[in-house]
PDB file of N, CA and C in Angstrom:
ATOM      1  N   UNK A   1     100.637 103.052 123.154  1.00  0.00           N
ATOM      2  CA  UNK A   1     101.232 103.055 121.816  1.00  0.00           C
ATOM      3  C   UNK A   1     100.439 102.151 120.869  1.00  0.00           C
ATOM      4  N   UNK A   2      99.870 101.111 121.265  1.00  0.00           N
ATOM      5  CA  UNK A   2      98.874 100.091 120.666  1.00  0.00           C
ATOM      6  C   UNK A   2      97.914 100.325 119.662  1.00  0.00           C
ATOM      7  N   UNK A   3      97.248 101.527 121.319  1.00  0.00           N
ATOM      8  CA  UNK A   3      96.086 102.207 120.299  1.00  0.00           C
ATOM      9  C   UNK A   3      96.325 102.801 119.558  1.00  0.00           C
ATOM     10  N   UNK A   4      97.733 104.096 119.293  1.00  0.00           N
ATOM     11  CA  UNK A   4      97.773 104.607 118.227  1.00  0.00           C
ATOM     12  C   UNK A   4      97.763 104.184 116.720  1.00  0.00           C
ATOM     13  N   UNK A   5      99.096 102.841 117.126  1.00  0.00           N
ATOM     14  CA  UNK A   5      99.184 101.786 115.710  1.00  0.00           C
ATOM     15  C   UNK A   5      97.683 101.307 115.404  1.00  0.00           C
ATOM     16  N   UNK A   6      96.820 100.920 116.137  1.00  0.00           N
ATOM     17  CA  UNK A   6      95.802 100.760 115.962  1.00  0.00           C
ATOM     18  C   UNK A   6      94.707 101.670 115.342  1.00  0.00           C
ATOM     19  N   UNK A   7      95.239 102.464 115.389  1.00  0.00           N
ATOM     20  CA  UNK A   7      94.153 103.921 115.019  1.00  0.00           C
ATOM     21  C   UNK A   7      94.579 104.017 113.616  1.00  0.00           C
ATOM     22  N   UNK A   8      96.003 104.111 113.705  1.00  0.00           N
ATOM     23  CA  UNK A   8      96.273 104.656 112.443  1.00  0.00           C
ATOM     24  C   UNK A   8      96.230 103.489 111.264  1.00  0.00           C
ATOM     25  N   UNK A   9      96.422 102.209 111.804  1.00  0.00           N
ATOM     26  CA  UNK A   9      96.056 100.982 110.728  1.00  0.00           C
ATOM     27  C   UNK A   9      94.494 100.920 110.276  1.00  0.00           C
ATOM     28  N   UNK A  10      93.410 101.453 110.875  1.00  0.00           N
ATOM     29  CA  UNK A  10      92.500 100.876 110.822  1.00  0.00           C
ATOM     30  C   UNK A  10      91.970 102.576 109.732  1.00  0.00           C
ATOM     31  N   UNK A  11      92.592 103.396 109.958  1.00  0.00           N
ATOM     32  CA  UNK A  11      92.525 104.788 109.133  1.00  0.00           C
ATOM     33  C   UNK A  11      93.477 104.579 107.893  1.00  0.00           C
ATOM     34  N   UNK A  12      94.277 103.874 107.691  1.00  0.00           N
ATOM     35  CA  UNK A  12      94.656 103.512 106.358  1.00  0.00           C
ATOM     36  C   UNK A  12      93.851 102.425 106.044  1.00  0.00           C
ATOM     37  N   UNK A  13      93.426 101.599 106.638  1.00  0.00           N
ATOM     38  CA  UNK A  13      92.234 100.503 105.629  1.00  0.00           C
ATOM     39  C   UNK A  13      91.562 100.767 105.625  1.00  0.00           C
ATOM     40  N   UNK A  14      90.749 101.750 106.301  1.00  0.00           N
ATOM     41  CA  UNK A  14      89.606 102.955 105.722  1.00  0.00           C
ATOM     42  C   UNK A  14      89.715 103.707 104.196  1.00  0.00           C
ATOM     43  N   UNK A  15      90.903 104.187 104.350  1.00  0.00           N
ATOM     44  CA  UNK A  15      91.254 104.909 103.032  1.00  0.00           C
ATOM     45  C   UNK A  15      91.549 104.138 101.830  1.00  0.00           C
ATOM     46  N   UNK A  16      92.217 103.368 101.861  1.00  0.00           N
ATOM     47  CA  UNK A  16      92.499 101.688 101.261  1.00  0.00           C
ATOM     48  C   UNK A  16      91.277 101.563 100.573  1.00  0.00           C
ATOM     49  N   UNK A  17      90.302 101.510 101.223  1.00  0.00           N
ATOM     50  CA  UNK A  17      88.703 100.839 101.136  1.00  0.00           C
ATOM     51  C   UNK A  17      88.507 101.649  99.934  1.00  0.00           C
ATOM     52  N   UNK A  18      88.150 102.850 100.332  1.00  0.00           N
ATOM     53  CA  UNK A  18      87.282 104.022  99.860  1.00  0.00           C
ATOM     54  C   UNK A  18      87.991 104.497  98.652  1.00  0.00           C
ATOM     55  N   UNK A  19      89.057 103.820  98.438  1.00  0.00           N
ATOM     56  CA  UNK A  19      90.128 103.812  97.209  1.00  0.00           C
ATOM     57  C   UNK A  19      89.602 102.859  96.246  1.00  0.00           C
ATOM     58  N   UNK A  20      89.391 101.731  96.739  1.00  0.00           N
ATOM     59  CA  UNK A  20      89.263 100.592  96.123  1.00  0.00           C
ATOM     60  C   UNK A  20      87.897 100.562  95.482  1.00  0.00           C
ATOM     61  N   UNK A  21      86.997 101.348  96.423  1.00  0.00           N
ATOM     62  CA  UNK A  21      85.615 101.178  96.065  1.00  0.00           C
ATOM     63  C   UNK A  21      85.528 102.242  94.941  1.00  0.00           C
ATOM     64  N   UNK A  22      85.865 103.481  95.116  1.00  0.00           N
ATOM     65  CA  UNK A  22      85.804 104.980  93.690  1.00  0.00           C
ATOM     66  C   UNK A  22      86.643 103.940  92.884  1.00  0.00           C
ATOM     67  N   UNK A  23      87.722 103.224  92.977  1.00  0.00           N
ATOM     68  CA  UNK A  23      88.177 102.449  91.544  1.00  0.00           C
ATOM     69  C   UNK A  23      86.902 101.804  90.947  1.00  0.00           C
ATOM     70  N   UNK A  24      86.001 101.070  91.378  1.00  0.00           N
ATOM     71  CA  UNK A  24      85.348  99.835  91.105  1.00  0.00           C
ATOM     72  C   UNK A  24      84.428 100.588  90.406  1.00  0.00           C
ATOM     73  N   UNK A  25      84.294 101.473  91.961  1.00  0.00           N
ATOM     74  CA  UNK A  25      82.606 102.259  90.714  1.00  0.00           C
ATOM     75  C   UNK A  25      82.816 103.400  89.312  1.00  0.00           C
ATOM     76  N   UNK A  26      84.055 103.918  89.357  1.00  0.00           N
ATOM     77  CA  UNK A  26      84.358 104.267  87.838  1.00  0.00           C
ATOM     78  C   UNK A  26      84.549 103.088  87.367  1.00  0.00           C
ATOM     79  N   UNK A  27      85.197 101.871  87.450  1.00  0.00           N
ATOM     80  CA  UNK A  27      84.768 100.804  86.064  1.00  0.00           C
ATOM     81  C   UNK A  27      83.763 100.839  85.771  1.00  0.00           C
ATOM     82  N   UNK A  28      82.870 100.198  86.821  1.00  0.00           N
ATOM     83  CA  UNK A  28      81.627  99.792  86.500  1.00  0.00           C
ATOM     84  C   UNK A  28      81.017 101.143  85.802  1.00  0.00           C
ATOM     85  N   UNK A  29      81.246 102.059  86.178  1.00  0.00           N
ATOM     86  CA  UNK A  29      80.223 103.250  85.643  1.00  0.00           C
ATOM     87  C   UNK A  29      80.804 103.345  83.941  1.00  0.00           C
ATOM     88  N   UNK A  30      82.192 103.360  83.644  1.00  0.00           N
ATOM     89  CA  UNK A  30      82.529 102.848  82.224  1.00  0.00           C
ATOM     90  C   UNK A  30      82.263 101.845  81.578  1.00  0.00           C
ATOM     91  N   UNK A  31      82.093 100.913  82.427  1.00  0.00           N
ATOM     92  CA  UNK A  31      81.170  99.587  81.730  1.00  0.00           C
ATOM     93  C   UNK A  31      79.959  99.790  81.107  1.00  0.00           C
ATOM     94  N   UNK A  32      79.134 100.476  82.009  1.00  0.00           N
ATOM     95  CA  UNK A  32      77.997 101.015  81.560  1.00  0.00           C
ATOM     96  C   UNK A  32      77.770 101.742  80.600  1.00  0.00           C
ATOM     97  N   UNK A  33      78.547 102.976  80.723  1.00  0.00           N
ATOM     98  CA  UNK A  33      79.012 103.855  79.221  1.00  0.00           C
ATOM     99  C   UNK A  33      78.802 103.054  78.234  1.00  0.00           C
ATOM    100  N   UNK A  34      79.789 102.044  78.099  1.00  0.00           N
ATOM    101  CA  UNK A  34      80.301 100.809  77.406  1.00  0.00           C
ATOM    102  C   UNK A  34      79.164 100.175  76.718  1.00  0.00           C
ATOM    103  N   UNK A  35      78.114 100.166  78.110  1.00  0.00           N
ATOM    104  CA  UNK A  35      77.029  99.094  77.117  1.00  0.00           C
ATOM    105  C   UNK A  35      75.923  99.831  76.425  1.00  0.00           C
ATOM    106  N   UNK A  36      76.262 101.198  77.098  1.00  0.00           N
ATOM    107  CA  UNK A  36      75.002 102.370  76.643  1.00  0.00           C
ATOM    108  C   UNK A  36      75.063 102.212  74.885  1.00  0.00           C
ATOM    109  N   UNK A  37      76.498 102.710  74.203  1.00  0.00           N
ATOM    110  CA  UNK A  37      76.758 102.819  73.512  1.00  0.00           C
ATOM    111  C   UNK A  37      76.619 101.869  72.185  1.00  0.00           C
TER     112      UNK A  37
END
């Protein structure tokens, strides 16, 4: 049962991640816009 909780925690902070990171890089990529302009 361990491993499952384990599987499945470590597959939501995967997704978590990869959430967090497409947030960051649309700022930053609007930042840029930002300074293009």
């Amino acid at each position: 049962m361990t491993n499952l909780l384990e599987r499945s925690a470590k597959h939501y902070l995967a997704i978590k991640a990869a959430r967090q990171l497409k947030d960051d890089i649309e700022k930053a990529g609007l930042d840029d816009l930002k300074t293009l302009d």
